[in-house]
N, C-alpha and C. Protein backbone atom coordinates (compact mmCIF):
# COMPACT_ATOMS: atom_id res chain seq x y z
N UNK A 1 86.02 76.48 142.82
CA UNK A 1 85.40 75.26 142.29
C UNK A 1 84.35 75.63 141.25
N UNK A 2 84.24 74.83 140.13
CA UNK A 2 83.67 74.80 139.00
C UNK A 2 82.08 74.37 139.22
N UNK A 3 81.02 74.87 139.02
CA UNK A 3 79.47 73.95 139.26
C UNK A 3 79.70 72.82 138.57
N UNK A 4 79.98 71.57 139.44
CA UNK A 4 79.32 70.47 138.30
C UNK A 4 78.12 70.41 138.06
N UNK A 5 78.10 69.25 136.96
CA UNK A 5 76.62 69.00 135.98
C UNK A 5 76.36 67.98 135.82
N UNK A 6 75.21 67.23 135.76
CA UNK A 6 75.16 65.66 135.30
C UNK A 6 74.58 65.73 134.16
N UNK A 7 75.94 65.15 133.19
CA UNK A 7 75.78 65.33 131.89
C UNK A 7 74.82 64.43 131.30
N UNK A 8 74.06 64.69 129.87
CA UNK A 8 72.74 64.01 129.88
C UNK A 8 72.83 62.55 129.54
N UNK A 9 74.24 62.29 129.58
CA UNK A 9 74.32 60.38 129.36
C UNK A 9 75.81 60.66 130.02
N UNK A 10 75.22 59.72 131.27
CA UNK A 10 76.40 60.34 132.57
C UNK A 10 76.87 58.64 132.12
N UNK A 11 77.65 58.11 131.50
CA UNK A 11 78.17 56.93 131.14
C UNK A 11 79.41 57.11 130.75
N UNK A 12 80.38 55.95 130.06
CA UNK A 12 81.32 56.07 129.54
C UNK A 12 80.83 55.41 127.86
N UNK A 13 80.15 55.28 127.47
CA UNK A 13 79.32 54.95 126.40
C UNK A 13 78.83 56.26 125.76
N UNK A 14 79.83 56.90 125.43
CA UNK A 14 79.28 58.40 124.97
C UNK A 14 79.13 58.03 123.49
N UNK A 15 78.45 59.31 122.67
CA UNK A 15 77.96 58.87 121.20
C UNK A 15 79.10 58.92 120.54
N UNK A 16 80.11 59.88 121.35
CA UNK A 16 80.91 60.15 120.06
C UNK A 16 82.26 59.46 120.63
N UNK A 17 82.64 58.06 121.15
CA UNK A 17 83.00 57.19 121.22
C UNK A 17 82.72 55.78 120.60
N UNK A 18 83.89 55.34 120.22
CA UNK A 18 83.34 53.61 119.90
C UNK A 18 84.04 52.81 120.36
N UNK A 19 83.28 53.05 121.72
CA UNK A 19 83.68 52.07 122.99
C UNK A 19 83.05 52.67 124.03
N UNK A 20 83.61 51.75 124.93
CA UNK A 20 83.01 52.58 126.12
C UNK A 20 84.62 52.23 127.06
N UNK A 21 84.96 53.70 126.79
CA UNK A 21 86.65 53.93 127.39
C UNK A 21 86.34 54.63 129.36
N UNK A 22 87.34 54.60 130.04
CA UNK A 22 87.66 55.41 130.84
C UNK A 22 88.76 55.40 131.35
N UNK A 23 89.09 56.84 132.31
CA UNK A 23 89.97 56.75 132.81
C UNK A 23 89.66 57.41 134.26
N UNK A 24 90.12 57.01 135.48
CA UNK A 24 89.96 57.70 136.36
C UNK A 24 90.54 58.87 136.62
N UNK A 25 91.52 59.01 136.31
CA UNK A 25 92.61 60.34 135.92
C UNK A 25 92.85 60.79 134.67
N UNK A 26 93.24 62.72 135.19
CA UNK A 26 92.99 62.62 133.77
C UNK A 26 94.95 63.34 133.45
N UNK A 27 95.33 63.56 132.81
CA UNK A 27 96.16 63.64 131.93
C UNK A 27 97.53 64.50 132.41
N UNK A 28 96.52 65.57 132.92
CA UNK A 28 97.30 66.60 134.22
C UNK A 28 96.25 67.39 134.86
N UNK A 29 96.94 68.29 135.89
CA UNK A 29 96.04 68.71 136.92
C UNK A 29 95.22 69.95 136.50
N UNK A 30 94.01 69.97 136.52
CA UNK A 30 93.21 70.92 135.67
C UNK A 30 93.56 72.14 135.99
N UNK A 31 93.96 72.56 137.74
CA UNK A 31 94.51 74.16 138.12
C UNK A 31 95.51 74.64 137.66
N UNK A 32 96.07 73.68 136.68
CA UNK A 32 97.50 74.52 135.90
C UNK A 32 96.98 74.53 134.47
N UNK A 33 95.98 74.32 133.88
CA UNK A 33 95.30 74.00 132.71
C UNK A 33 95.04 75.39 131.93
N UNK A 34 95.16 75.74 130.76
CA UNK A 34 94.61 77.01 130.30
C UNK A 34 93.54 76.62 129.25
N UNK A 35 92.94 77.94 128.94
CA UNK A 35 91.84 77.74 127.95
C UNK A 35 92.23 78.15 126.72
N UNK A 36 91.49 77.26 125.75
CA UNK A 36 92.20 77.71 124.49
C UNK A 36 90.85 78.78 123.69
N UNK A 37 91.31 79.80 123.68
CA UNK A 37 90.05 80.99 122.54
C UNK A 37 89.77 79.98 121.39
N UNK A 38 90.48 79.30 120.87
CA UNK A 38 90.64 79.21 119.44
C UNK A 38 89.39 78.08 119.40
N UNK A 39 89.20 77.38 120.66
CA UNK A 39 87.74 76.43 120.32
C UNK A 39 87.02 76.49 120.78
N UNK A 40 86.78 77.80 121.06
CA UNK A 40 85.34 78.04 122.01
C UNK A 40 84.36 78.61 120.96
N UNK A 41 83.35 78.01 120.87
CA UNK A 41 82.32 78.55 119.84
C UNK A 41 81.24 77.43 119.19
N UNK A 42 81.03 77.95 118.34
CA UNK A 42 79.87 76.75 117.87
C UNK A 42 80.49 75.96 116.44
N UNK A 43 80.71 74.69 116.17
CA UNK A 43 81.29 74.13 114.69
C UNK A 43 80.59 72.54 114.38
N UNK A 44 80.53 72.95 113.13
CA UNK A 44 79.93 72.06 112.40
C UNK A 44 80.68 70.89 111.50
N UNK A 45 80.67 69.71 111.65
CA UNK A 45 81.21 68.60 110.91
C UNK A 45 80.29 67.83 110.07
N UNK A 46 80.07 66.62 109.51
CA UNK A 46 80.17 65.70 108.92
C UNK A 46 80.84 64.30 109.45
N UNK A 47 80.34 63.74 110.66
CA UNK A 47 81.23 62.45 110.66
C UNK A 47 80.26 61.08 110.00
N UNK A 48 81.36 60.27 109.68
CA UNK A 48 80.03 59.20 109.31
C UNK A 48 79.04 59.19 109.00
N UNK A 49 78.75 60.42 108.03
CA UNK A 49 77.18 60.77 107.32
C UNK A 49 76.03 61.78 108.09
N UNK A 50 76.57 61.85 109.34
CA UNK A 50 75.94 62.49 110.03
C UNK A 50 76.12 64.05 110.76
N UNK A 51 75.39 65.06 110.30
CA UNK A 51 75.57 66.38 110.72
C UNK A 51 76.05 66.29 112.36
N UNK A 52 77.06 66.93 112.66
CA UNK A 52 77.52 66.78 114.53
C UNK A 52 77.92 68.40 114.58
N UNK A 53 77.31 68.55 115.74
CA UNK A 53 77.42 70.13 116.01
C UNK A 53 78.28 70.40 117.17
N UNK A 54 79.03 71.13 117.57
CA UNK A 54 79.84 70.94 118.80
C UNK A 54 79.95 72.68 119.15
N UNK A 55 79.51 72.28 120.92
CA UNK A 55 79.67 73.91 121.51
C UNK A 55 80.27 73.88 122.20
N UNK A 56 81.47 74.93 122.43
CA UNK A 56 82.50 74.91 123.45
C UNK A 56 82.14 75.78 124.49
N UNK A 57 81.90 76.00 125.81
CA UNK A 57 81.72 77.48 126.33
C UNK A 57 82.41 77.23 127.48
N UNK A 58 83.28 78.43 127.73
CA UNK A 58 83.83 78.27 128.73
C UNK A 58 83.14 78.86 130.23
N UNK A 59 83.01 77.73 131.59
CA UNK A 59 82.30 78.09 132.65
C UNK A 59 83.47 78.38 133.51
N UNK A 60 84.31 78.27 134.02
CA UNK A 60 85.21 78.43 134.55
C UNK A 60 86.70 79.28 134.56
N UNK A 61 87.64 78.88 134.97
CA UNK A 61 89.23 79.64 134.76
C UNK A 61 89.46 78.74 133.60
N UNK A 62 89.32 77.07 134.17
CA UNK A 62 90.36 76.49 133.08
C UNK A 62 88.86 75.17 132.55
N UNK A 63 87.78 75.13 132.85
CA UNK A 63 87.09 74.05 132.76
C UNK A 63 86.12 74.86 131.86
N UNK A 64 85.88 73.97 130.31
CA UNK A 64 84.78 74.45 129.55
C UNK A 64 83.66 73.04 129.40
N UNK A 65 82.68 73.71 128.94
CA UNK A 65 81.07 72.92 128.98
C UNK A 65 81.80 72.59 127.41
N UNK A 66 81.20 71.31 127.00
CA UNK A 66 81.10 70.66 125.94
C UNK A 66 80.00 69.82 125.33
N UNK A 67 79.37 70.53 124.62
CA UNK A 67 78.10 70.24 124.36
C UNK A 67 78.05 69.47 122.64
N UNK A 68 77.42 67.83 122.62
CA UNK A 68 78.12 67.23 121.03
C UNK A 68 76.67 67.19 121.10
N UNK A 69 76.24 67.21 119.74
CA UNK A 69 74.71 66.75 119.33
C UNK A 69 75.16 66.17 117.80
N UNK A 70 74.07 65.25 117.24
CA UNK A 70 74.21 64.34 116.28
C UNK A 70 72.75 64.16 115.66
N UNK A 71 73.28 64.49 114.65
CA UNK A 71 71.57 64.38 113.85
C UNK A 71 72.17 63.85 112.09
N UNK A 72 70.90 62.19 112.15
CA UNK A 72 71.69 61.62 111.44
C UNK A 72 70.91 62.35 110.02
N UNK A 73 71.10 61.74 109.09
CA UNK A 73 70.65 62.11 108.07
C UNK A 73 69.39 61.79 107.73
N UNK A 74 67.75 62.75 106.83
CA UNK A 74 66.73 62.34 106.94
C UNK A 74 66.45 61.00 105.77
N UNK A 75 65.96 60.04 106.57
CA UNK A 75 65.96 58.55 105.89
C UNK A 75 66.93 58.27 106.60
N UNK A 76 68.00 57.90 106.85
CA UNK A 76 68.90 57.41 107.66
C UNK A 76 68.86 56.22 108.72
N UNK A 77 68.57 55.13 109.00
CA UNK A 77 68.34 54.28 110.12
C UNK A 77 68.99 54.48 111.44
N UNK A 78 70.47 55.31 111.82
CA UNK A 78 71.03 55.74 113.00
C UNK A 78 69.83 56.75 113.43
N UNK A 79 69.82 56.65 114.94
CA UNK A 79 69.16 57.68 115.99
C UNK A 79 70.56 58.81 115.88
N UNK A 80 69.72 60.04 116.72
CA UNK A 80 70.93 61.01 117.04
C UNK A 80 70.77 61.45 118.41
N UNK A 81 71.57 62.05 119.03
CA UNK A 81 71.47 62.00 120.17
C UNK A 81 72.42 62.95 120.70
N UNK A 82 72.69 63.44 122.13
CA UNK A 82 73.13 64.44 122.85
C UNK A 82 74.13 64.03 124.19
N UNK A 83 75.39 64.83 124.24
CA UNK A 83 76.33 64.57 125.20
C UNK A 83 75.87 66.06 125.54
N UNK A 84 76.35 66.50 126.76
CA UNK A 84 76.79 67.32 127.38
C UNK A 84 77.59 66.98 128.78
N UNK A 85 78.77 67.47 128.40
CA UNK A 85 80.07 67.18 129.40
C UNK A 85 80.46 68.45 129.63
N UNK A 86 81.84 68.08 130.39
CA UNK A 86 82.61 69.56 131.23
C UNK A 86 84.18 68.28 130.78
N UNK A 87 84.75 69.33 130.30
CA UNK A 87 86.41 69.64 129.97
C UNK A 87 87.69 70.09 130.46
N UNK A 88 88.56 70.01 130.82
CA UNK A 88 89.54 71.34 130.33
C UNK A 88 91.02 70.33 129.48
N UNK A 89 91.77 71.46 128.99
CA UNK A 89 92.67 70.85 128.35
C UNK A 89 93.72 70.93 128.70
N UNK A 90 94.74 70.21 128.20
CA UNK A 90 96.32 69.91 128.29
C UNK A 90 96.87 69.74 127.19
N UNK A 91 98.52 70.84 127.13
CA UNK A 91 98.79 70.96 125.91
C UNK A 91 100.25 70.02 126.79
N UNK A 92 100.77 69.42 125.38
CA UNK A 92 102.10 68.97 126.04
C UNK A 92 102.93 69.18 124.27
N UNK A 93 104.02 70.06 124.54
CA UNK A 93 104.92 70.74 123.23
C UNK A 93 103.97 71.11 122.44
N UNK A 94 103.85 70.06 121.05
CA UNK A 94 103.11 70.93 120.24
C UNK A 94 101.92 69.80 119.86
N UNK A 95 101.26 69.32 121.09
CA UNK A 95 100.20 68.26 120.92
C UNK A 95 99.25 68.90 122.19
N UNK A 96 97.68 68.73 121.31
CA UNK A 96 97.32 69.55 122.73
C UNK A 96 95.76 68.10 122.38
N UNK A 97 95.26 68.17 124.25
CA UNK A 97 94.54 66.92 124.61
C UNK A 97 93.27 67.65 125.22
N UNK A 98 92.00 66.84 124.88
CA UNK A 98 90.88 66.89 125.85
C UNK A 98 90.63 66.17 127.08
N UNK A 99 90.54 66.55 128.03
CA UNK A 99 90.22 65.70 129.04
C UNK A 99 88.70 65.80 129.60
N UNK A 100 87.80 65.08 129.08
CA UNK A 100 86.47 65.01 128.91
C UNK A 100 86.13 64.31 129.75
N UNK A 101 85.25 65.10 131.03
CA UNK A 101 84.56 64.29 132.41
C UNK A 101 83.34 63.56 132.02
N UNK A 102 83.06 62.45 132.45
CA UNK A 102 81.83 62.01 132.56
C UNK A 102 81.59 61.26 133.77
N UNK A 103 80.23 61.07 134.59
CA UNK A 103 79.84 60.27 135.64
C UNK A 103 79.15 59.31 135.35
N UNK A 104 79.78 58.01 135.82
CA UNK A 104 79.58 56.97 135.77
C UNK A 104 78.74 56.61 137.49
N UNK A 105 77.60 55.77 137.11
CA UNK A 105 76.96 55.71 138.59
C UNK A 105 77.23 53.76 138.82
N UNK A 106 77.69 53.82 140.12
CA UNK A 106 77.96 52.65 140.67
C UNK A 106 76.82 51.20 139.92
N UNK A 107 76.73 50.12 139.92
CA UNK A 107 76.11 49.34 139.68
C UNK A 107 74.93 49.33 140.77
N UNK A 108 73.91 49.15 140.13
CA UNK A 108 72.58 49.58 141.02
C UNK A 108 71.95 50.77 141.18
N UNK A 109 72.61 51.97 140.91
CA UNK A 109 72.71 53.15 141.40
C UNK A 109 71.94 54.12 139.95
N UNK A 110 71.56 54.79 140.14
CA UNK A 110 71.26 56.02 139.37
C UNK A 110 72.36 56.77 138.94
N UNK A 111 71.89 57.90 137.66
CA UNK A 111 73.12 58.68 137.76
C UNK A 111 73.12 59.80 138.41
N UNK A 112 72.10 60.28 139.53
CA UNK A 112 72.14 61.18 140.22
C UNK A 112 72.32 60.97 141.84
N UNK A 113 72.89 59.35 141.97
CA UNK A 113 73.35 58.68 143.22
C UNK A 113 74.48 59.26 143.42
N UNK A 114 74.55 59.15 145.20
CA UNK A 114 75.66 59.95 145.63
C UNK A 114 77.12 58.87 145.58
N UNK A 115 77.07 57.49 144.93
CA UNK A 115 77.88 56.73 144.58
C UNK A 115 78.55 57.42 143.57
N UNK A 116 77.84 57.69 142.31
CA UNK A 116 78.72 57.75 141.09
C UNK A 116 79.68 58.15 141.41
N UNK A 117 80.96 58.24 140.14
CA UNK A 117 82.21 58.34 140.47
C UNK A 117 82.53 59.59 139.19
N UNK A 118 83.71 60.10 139.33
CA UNK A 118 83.51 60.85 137.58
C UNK A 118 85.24 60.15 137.38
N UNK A 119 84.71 60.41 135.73
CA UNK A 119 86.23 59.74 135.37
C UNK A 119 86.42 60.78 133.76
N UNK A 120 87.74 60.22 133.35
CA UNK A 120 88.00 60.75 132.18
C UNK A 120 87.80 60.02 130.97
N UNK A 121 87.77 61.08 129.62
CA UNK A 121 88.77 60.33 128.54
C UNK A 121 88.91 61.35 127.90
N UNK A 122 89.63 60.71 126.85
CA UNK A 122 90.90 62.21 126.08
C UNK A 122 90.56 61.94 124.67
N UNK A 123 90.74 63.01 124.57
CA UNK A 123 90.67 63.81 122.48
C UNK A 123 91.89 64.32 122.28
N UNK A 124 93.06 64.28 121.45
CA UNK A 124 93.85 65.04 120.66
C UNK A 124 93.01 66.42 119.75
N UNK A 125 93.41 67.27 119.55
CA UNK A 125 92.97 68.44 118.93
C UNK A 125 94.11 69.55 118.26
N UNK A 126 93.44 69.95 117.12
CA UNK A 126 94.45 70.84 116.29
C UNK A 126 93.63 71.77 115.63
N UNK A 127 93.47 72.97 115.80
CA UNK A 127 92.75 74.48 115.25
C UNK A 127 94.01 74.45 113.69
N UNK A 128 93.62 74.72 112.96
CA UNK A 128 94.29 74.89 111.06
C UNK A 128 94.72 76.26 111.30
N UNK A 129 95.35 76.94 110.67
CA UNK A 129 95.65 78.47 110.08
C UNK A 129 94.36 78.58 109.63
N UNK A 130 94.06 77.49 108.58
CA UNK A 130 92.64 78.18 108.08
C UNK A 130 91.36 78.06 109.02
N UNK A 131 91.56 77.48 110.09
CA UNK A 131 90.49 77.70 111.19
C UNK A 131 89.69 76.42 111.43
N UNK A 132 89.97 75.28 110.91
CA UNK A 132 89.55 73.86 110.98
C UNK A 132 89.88 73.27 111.89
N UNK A 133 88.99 72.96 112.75
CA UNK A 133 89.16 72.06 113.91
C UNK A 133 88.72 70.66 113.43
N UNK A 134 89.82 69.89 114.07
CA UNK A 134 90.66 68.56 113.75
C UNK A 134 90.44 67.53 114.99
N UNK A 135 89.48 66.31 115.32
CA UNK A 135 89.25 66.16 116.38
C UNK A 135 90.06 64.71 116.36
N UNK A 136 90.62 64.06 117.14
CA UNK A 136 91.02 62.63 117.03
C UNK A 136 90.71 61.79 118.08
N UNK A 137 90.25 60.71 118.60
CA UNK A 137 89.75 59.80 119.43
C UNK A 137 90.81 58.91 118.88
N UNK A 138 90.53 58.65 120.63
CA UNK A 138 91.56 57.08 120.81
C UNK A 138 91.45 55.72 119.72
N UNK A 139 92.46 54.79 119.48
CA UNK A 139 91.57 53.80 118.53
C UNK A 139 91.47 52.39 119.44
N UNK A 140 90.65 51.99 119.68
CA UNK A 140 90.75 50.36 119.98
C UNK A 140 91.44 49.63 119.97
N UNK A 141 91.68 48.96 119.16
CA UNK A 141 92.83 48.25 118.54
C UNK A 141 93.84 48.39 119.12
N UNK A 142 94.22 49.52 118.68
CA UNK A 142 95.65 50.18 119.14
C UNK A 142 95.94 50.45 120.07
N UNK A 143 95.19 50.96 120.81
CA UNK A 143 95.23 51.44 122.05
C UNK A 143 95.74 50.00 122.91
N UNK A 144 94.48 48.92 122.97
CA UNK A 144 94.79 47.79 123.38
C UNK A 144 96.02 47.20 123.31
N UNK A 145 96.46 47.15 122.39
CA UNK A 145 97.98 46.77 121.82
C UNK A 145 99.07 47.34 122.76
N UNK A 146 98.39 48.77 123.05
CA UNK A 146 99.96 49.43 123.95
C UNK A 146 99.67 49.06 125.02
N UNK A 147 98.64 48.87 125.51
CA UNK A 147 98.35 48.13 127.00
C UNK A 147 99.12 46.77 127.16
N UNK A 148 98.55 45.67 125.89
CA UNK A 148 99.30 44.64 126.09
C UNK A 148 100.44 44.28 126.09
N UNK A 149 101.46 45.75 125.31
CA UNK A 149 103.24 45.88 124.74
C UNK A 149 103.28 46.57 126.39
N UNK A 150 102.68 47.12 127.31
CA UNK A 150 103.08 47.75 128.70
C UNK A 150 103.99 48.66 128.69
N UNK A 151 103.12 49.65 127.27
CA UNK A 151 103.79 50.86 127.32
C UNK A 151 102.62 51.61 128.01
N UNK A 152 102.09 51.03 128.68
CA UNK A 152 100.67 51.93 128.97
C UNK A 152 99.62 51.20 130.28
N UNK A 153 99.37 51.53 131.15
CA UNK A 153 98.89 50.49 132.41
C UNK A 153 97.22 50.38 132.21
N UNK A 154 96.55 49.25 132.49
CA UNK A 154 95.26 49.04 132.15
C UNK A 154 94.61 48.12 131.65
N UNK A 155 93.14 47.72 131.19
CA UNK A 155 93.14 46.68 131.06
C UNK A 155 91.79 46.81 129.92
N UNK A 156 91.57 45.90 128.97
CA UNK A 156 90.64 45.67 127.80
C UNK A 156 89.86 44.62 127.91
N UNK A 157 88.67 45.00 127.56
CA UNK A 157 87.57 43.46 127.80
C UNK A 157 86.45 44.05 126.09
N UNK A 158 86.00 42.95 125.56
CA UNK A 158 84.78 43.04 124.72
C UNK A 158 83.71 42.09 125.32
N UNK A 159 83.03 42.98 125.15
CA UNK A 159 81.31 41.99 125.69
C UNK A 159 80.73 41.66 124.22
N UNK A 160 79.27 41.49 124.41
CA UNK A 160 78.47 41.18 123.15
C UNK A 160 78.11 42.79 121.92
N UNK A 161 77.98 43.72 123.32
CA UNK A 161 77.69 45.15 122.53
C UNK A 161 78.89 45.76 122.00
N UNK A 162 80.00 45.53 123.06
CA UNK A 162 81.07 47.04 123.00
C UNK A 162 82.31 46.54 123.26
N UNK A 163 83.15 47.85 123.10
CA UNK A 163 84.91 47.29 123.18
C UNK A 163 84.82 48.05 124.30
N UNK A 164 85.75 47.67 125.77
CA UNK A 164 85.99 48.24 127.09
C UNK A 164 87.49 48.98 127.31
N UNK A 165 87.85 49.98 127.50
CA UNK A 165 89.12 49.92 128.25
C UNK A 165 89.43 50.54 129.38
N UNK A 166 89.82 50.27 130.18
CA UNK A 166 89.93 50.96 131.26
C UNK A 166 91.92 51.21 131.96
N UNK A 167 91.74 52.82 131.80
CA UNK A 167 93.55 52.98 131.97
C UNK A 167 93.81 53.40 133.08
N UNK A 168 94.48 52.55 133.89
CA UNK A 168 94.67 52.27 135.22
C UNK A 168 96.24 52.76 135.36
N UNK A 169 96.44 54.05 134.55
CA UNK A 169 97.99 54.51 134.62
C UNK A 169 98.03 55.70 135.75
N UNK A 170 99.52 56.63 135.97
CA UNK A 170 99.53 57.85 136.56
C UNK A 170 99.34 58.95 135.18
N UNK A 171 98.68 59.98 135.94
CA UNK A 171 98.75 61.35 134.67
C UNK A 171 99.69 61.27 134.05
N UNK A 172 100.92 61.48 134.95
CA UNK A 172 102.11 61.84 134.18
C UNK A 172 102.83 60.43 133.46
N UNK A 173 101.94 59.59 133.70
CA UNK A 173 102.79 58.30 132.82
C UNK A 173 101.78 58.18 131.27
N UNK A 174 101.12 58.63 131.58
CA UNK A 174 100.03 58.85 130.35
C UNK A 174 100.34 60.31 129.78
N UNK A 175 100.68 61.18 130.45
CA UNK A 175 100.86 62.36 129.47
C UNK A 175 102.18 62.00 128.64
N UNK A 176 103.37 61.40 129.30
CA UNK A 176 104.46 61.27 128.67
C UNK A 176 104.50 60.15 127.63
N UNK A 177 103.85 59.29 127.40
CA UNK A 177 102.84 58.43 126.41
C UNK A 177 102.40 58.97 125.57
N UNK A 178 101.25 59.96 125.74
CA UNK A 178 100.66 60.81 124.63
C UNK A 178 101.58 61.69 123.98
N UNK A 179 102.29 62.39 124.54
CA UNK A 179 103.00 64.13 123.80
C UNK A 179 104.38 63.07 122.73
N UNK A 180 105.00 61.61 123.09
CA UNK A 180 105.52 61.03 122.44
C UNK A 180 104.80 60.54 120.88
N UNK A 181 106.22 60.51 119.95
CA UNK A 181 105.70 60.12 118.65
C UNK A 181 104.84 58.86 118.46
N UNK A 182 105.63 58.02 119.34
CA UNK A 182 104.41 56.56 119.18
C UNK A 182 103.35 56.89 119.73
N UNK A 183 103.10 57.37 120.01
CA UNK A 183 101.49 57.63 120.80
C UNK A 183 100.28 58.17 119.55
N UNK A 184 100.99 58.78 118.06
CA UNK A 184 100.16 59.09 117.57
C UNK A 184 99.30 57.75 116.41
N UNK A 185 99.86 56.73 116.51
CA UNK A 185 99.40 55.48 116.09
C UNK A 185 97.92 55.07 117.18
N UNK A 186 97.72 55.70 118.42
CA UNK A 186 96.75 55.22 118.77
C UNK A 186 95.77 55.79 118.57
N UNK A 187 95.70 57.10 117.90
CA UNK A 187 94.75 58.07 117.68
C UNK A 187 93.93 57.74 116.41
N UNK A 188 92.85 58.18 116.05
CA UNK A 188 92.34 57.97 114.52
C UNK A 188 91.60 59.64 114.43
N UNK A 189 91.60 60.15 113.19
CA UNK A 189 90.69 61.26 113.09
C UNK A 189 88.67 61.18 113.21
N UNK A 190 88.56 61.46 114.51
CA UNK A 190 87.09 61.64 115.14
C UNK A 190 86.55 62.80 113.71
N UNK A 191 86.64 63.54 113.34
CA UNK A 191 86.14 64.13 112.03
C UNK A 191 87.12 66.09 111.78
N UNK A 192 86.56 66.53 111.12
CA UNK A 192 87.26 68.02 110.71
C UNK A 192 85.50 68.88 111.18
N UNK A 193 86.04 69.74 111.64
CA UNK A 193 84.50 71.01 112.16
C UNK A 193 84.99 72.42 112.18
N UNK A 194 84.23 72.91 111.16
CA UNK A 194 84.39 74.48 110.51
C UNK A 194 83.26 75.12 111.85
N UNK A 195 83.66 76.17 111.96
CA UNK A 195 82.90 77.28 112.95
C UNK A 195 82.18 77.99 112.48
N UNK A 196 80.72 77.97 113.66
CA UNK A 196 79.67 78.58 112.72
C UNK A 196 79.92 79.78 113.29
N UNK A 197 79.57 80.83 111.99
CA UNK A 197 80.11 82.34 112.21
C UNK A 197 78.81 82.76 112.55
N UNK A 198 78.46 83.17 113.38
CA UNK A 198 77.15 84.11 114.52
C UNK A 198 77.32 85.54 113.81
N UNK A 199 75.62 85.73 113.07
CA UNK A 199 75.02 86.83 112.44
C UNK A 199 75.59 88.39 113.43
């Protein structure tokens, strides 16, 4: 067993989401999971105007720490702010997925209550020949759409702040969803992050 962590915004309202997604399961079973060399390290993007730094480190066999920070630009009116999560991935043919833990604490509850629950959500990912990491997040919209066509089990709500979804599928009915061609209509590119090369 892996040390868990309570990541520093134990929510499903993460920064580098736009929404607040989950899943209780995640994609496949993490003890058959491998690690990929190719994104472990420190890389630097540009999303939406804003410098985002991302650290991969691996703590485990198959489970790595994922550490996002965001620092907007100086003058800028966005705040920036800090995830730190725990990972591991799933490749299915030639599509490979994040399955990104976060703890969610019961209503009423803290996030260091022995209620909370942990759940998922997923990133598509692609390392370049030339070494560019390629990040993609789910899209809204779309996503919703395959829920409502019931190619996909679950359910969508908008409040006043945020878009909701919650995917109430099996792993394997969701992995065989994702590694399919229609599945890449639900994705959008989360940004491109070059690796910082250590002196």
């Amino acid at each position: 067993m892996h040390q868990k962590i309570i990541p520093i915004l134990a929510i499903a309202c993460l920064i580098f989401l736009s929404g607040c997604f989950k899943s209780k399961l995640p994609l496949s079973n993490p003890e058959s999971s491998q690690t990929d060399s190719k994104i472990i390290g420190a890389w630097h993007g540009v999303v939406e105007g804003q410098d985002v730094y991302l650290h991969v480190i691996p703590i485990a066999k198959t489970w790595m720490r994922l550490v996002h920070v965001s620092h907007p630009k100086r003058g800028a009116p966005e705040v920036g702010g800090a995830d730190m999560l725990e990972m591991f991935l799933t490749e299915a043919g030639d599509k490979k997925f994040m399955n990104v833990q976060f703890r969610e604490p019961k209503q009423g509850e803290s996030n260091t209550g022995k209620g909370a629950e942990y759940y998922y959500w997923f990133f598509k990912y692609d390392v370049s020949k030339e070494g560019v990491l390629t990040i993609w997040e789910l899209d809204y919209e779309m996503l919703k759409q395959t829920i409502d066509d019931k190619k996909l089990k679950g359910k969508s709500w908008e409040t006043t702040w945020d878009s909701n979804i919650y995917l109430d599928d099996t792993s394997e009915s969701m992995l065989s969803y994702f590694k399919s061609d229609d599945s890449d209509k639900i994705f959008k590119i989360y940004g491109h992050f070059k690796k910082i090369q250590s002196n």
